[in-house]
PDB file of N, CA and C in Angstrom:
ATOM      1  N   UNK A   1       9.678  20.083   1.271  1.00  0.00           N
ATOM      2  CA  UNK A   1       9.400  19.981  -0.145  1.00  0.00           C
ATOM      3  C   UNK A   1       8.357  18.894  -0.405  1.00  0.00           C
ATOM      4  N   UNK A   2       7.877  18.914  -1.634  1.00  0.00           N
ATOM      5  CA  UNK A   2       6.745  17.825  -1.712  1.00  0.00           C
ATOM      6  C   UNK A   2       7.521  16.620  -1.786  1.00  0.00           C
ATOM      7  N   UNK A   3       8.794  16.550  -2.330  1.00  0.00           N
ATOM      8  CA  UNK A   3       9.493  15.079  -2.248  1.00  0.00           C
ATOM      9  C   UNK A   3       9.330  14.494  -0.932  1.00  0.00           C
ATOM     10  N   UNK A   4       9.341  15.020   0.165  1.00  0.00           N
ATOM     11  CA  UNK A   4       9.651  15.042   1.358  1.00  0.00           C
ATOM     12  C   UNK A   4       8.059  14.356   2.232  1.00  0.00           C
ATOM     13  N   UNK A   5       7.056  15.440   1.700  1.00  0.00           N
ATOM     14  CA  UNK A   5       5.975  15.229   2.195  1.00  0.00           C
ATOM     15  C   UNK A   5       5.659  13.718   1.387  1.00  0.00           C
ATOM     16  N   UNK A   6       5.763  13.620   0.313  1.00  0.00           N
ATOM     17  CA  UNK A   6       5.731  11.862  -0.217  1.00  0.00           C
ATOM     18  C   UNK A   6       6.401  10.627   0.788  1.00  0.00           C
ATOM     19  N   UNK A   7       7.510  11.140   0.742  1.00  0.00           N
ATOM     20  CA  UNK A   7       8.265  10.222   1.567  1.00  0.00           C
ATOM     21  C   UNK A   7       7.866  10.186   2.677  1.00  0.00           C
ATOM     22  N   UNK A   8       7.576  10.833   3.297  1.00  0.00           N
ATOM     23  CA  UNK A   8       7.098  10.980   4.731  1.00  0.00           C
ATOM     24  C   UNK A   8       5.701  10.020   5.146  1.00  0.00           C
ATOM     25  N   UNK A   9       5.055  10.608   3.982  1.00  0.00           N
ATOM     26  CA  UNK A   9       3.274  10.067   4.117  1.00  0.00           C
ATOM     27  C   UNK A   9       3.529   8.128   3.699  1.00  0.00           C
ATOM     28  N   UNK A  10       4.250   7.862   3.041  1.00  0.00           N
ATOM     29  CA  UNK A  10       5.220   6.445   2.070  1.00  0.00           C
ATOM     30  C   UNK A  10       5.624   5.524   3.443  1.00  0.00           C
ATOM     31  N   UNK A  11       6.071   6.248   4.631  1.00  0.00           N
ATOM     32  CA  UNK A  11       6.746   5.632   5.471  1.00  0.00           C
ATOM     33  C   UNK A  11       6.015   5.506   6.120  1.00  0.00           C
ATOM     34  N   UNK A  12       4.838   6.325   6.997  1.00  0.00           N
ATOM     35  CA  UNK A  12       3.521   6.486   7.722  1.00  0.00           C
ATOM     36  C   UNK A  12       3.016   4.625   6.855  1.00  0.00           C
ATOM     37  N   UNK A  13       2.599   4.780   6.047  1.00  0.00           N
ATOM     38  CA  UNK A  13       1.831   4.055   5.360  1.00  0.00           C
ATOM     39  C   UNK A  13       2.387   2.568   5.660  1.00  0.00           C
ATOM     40  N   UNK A  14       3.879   2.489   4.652  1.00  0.00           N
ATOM     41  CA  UNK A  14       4.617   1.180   4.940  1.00  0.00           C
ATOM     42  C   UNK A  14       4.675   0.659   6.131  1.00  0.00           C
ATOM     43  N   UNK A  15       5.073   1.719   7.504  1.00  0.00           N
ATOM     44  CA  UNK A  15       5.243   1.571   8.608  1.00  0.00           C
ATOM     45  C   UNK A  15       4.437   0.822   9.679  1.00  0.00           C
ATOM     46  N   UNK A  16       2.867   1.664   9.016  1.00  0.00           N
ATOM     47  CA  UNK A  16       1.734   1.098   9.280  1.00  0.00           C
ATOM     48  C   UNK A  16       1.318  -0.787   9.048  1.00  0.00           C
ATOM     49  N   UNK A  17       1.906  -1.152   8.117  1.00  0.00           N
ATOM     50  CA  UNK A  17       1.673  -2.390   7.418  1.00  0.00           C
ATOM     51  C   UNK A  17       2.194  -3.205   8.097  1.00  0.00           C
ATOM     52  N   UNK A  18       3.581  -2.418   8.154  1.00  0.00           N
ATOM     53  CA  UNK A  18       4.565  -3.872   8.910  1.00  0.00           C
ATOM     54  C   UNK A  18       4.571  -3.751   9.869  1.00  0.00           C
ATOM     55  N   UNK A  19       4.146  -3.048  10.751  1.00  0.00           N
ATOM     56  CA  UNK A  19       3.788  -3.264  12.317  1.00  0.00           C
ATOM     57  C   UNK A  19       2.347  -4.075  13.013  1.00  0.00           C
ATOM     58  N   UNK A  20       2.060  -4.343  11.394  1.00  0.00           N
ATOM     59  CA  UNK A  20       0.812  -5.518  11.782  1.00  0.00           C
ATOM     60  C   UNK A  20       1.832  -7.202  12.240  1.00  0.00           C
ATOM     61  N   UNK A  21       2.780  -7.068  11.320  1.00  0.00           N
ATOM     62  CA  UNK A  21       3.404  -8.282  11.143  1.00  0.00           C
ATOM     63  C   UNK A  21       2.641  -9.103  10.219  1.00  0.00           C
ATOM     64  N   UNK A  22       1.452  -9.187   9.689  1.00  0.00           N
ATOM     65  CA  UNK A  22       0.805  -9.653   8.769  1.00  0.00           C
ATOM     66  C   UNK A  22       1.645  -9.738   7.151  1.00  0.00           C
ATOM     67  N   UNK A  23       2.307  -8.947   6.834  1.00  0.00           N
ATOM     68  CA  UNK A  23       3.277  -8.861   5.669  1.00  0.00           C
ATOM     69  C   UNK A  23       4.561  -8.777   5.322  1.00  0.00           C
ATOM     70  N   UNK A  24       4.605  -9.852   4.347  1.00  0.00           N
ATOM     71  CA  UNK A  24       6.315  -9.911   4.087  1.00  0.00           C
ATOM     72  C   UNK A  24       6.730  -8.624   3.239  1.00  0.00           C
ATOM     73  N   UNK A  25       8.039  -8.697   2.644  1.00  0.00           N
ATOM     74  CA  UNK A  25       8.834  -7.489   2.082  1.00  0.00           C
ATOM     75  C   UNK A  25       8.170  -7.828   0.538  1.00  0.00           C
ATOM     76  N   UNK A  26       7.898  -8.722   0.073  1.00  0.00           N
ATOM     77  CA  UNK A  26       6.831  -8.682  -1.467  1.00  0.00           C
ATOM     78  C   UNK A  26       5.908  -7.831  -1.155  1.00  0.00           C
ATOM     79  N   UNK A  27       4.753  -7.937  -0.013  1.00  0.00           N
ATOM     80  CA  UNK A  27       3.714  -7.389   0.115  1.00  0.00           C
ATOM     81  C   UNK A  27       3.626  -6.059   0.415  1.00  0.00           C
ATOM     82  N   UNK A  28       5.237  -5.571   0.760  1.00  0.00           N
ATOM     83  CA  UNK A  28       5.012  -4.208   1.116  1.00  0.00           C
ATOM     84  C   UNK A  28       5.620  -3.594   0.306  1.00  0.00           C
ATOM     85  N   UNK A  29       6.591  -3.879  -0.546  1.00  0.00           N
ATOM     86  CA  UNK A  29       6.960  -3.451  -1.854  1.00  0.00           C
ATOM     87  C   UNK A  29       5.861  -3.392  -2.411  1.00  0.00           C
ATOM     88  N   UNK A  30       5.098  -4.116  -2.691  1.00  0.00           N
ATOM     89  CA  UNK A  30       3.332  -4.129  -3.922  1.00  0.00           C
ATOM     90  C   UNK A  30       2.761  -3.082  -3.469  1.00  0.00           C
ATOM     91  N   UNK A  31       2.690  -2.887  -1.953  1.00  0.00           N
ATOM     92  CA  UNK A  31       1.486  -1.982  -1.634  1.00  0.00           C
ATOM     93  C   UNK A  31       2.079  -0.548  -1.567  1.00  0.00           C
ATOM     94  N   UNK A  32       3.830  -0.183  -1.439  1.00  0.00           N
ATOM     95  CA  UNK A  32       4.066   1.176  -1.584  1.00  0.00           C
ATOM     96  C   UNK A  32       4.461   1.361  -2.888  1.00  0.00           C
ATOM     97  N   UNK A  33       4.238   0.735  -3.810  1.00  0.00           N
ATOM     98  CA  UNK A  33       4.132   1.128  -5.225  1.00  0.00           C
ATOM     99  C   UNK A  33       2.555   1.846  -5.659  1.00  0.00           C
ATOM    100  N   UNK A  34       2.008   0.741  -5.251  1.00  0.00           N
ATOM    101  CA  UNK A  34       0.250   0.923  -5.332  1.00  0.00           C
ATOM    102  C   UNK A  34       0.111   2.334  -4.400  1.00  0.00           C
ATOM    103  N   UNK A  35       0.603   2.176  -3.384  1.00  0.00           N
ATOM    104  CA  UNK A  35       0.011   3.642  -2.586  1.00  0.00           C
ATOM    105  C   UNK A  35       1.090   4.822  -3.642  1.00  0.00           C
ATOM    106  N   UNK A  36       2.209   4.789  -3.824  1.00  0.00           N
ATOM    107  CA  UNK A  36       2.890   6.522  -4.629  1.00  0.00           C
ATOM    108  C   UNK A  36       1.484   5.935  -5.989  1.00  0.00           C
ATOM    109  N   UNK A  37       1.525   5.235  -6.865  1.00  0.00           N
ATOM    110  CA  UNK A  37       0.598   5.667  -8.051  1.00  0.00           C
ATOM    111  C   UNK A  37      -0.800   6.074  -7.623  1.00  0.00           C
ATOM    112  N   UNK A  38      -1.600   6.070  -6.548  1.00  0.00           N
ATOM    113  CA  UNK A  38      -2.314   6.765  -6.097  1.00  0.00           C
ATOM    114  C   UNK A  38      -2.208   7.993  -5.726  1.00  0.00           C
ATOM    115  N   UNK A  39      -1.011   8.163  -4.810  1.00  0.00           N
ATOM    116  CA  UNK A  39      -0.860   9.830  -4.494  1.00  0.00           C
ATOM    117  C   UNK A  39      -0.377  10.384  -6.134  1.00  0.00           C
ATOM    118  N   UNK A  40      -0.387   9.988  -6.531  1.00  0.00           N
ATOM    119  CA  UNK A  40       0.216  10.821  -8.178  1.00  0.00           C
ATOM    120  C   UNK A  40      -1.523  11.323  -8.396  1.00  0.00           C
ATOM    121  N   UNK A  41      -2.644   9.849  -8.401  1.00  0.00           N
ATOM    122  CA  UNK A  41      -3.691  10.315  -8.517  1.00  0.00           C
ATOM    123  C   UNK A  41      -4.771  10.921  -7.815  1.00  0.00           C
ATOM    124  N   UNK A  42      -4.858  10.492  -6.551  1.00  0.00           N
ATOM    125  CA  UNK A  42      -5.707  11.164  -5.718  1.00  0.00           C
ATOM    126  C   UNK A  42      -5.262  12.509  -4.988  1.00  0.00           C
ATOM    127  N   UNK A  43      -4.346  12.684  -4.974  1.00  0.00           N
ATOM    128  CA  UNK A  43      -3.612  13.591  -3.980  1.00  0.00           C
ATOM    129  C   UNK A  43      -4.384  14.094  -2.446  1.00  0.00           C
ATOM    130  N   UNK A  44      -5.130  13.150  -1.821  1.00  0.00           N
ATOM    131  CA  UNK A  44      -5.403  12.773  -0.442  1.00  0.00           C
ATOM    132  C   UNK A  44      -5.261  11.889   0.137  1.00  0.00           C
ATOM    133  N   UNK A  45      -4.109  12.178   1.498  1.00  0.00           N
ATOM    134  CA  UNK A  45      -3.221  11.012   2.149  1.00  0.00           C
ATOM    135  C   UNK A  45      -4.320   9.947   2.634  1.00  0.00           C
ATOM    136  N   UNK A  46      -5.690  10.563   3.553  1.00  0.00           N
ATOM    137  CA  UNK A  46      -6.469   9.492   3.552  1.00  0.00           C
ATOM    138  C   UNK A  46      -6.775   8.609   2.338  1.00  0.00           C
ATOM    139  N   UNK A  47      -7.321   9.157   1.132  1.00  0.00           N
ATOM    140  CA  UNK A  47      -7.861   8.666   0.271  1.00  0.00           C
ATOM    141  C   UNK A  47      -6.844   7.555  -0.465  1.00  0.00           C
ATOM    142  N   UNK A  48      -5.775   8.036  -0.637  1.00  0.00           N
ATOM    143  CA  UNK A  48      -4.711   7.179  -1.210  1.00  0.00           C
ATOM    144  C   UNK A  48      -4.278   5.812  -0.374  1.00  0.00           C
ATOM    145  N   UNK A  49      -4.790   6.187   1.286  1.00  0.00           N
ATOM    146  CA  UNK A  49      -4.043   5.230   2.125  1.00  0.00           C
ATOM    147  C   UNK A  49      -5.566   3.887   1.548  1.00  0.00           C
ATOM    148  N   UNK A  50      -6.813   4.340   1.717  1.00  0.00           N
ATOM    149  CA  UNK A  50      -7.885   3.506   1.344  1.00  0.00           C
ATOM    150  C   UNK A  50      -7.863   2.686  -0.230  1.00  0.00           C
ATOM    151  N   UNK A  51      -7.542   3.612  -0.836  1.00  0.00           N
ATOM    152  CA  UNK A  51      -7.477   3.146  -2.276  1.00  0.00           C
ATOM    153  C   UNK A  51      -5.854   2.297  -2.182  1.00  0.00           C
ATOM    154  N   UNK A  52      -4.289   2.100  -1.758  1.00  0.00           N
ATOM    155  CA  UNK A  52      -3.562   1.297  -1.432  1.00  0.00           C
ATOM    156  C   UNK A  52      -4.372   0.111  -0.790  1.00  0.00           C
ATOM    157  N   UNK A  53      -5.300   0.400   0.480  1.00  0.00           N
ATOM    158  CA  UNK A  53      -5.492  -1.032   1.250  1.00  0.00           C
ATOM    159  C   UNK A  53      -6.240  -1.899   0.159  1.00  0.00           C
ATOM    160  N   UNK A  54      -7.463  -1.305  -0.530  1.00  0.00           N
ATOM    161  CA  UNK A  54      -8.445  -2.175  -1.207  1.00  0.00           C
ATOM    162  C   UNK A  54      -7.386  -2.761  -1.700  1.00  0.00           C
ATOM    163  N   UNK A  55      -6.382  -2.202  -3.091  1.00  0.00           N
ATOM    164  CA  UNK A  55      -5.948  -3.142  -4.066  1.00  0.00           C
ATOM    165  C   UNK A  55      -5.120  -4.067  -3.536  1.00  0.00           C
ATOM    166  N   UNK A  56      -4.538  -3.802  -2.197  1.00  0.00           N
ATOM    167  CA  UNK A  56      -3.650  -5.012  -1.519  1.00  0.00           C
ATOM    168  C   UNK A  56      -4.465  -5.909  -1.346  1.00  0.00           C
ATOM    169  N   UNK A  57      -5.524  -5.815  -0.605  1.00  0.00           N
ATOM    170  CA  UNK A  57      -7.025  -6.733  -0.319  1.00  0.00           C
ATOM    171  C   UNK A  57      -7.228  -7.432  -1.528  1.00  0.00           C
ATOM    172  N   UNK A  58      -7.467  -6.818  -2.551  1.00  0.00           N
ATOM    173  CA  UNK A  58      -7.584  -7.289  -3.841  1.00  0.00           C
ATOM    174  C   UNK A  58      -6.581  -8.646  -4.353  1.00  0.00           C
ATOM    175  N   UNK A  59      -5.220  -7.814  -4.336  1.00  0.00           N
ATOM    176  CA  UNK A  59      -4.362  -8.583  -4.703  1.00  0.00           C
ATOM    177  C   UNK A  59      -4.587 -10.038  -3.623  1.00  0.00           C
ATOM    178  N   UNK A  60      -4.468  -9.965  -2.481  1.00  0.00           N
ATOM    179  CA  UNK A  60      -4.282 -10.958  -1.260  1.00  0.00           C
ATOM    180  C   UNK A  60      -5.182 -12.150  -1.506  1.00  0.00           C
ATOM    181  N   UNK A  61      -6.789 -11.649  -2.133  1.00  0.00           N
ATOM    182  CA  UNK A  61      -7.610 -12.471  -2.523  1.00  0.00           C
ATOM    183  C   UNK A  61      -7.475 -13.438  -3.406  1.00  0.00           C
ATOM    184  N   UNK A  62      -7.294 -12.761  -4.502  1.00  0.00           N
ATOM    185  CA  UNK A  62      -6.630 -13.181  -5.587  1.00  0.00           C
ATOM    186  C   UNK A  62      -5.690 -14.215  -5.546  1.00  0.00           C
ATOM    187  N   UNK A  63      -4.544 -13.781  -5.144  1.00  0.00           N
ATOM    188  CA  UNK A  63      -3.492 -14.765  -4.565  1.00  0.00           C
ATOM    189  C   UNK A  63      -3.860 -16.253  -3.550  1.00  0.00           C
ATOM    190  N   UNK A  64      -4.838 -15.509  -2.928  1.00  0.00           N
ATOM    191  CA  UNK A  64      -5.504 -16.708  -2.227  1.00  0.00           C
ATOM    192  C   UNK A  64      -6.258 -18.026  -3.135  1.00  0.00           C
ATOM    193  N   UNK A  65      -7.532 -17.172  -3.984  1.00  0.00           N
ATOM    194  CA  UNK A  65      -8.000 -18.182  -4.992  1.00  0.00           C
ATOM    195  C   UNK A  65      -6.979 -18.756  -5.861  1.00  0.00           C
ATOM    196  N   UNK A  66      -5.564 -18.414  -5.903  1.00  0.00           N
ATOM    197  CA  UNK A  66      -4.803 -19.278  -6.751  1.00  0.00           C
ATOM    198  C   UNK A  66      -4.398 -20.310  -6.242  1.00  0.00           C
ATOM    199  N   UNK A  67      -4.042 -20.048  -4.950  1.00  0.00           N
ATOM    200  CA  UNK A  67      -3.599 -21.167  -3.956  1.00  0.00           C
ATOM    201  C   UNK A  67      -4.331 -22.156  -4.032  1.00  0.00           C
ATOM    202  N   UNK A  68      -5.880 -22.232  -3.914  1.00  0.00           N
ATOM    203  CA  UNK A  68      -6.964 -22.865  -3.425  1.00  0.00           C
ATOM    204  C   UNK A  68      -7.098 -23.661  -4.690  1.00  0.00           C
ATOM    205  N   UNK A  69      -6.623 -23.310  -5.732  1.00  0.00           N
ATOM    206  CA  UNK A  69      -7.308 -23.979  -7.624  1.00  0.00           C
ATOM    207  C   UNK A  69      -6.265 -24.980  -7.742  1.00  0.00           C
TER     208      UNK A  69
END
């Protein structure tokens, strides 16, 4: 079912993240929220996985220049 194929592509993705070890459970909660509101919009698993990384990138930056101020 498409529930299925979500979940599936959701876990690929998350799975992907935290096997960097680079991210805690905030960061991967943020980024599989950010990646399903993409697949709602893009509906391509590549495209959605690119458009998730930028805004994590985004966010990470961000978070960084706050640190730094």
């Amino acid at each position: 079912s498409e529930n299925d194929s979500r979940r599936s592509a959701l876990y690929r993705y998350v799975t992907n993240l935290s096997d960097t070890g680079e991210y805690g459970f905030d960061l991967l909660q943020m980024a599989a929220v950010v990646y399903l509101k993409k697949l709602d919009e893009l509906h391509d698993a590549r495209g959605v996985s690119l458009a998730a990384d930028r805004s994590l990138a985004e966010w990470l930056e961000a978070r960084s220049a706050q640190l730094e101020a």
